[in-house]
Protein backbone atom coordinates (compact mmCIF):
# COMPACT_ATOMS: atom_id res chain seq x y z
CA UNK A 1 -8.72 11.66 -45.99
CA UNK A 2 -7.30 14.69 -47.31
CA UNK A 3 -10.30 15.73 -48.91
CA UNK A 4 -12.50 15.32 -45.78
CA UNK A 5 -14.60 18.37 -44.51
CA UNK A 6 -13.55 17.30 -41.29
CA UNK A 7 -10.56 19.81 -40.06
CA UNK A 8 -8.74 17.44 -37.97
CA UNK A 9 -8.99 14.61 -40.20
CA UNK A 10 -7.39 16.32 -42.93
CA UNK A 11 -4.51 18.03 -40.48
CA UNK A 12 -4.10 14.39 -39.30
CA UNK A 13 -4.07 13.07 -42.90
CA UNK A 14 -1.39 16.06 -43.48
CA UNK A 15 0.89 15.40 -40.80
CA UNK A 16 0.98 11.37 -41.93
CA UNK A 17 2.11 12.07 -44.85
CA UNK A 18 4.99 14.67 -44.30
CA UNK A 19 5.96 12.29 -41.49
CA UNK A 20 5.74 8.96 -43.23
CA UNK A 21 7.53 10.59 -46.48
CA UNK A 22 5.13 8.99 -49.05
CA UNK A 23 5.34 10.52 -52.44
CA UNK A 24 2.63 13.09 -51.97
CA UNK A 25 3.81 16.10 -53.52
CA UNK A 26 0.71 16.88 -55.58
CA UNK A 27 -1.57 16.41 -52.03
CA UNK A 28 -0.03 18.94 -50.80
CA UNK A 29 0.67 21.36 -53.77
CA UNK A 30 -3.24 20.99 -53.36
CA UNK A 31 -3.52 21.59 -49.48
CA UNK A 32 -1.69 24.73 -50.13
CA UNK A 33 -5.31 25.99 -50.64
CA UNK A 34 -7.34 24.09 -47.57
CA UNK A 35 -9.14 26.68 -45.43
CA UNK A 36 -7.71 25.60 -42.24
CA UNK A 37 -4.69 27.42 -42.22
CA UNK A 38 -2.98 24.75 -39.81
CA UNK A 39 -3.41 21.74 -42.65
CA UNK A 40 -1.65 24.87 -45.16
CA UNK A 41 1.30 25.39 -42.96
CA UNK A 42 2.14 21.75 -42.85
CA UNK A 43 1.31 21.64 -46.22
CA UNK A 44 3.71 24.21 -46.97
CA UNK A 45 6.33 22.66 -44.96
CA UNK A 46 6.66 19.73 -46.73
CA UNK A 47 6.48 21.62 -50.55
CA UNK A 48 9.31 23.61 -49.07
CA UNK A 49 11.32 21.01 -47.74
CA UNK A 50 11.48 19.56 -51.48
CA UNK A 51 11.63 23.17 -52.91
CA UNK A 52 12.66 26.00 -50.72
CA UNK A 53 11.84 28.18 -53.64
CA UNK A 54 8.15 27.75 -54.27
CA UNK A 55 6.35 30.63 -54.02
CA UNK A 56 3.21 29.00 -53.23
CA UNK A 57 3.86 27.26 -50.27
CA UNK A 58 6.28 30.67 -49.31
CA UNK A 59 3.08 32.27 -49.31
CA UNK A 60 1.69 30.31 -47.01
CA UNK A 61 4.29 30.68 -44.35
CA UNK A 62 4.50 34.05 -45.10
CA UNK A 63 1.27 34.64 -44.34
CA UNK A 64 1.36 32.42 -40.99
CA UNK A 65 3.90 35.06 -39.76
CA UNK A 66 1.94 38.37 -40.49
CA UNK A 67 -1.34 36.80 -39.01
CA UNK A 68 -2.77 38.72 -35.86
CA UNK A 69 -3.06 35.04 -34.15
CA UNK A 70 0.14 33.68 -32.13
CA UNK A 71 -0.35 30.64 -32.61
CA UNK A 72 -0.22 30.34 -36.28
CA UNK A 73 2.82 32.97 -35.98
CA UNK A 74 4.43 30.23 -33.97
CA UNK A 75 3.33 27.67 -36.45
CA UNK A 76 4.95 29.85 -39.34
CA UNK A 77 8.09 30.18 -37.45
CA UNK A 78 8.45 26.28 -36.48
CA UNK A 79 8.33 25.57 -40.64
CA UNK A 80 11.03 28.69 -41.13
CA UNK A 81 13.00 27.20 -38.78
CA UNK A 82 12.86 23.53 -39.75
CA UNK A 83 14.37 24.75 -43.05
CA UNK A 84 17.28 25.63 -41.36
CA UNK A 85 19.47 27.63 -43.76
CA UNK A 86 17.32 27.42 -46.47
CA UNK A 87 14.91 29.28 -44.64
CA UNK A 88 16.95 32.94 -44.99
CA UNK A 89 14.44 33.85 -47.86
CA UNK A 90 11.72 34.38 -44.86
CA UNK A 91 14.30 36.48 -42.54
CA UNK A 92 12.06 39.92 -43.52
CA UNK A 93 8.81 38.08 -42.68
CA UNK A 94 10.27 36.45 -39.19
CA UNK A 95 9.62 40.18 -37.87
CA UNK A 96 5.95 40.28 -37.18
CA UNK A 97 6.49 37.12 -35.10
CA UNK A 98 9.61 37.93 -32.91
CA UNK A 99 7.43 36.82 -30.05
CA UNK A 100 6.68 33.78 -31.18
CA UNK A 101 10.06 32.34 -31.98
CA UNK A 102 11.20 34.65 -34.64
CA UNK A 103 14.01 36.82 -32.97
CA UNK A 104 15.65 33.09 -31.87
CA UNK A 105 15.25 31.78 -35.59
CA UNK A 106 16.74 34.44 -37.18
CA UNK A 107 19.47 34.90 -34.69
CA UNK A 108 20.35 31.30 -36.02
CA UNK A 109 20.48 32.61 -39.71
CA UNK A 110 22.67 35.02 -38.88
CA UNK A 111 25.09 33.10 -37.37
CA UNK A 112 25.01 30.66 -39.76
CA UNK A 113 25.47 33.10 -42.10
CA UNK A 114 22.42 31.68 -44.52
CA UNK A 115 21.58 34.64 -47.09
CA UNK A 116 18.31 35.05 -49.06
CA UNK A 117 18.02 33.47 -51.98
């Protein structure tokens, strides 16, 4: 299903994975790349959840925050934030999407006193 031109299959497909846990890290290592930028983000959620280092998936979110649309902004911001303190490598590119969530998340790396890293 992953594979399917279909958007929403494959964002469905995504999403059943990351939720039901199954051992799909090289799915979405390769999702990183799908053109719908929502099936990325999740994508990018779960590589980072195993590996809040990988500069693949970072670049994903990172991206998601700097984009002109609010809604992936938001998007970008729910995966930061889901990170929790591992997420204070992202507190430069929460910025662009204050609006959308960022001012809240980072307020919450602050006090928690997560640095970059």
């Amino acid at each position: 299903c992953t594979a399917d031109p279909n958007d929403g299959l494959r964002l469905n497909a995504a999403v059943a994975l990351r939720e039901g846990g199954a051992p799909a890290a090289d799915t979405f290592r390769r999702l990183l790349a799908d053109p719908n930028p929502r099936v990325r983000l999740v994508a990018a959620g779960a590589v980072l959840a195993a590996d809040p280092a990988d500069a693949d998936a970072a670049a994903v979110v990172t991206a998601a925050l700097a984009d002109p649309t609010p809604r992936l902004r938001r998007i970008g911001v729910e995966v930061v934030a889901g990170l929790g303190g591992r997420g204070a490598g992202f507190r430069d590119a929460l910025a662009p999407a204050a609006d959308e969530g960022g001012a809240e998340v980072l307020a919450k790396l602050a006090a928690a006193g997560a640095e970059p890293g």
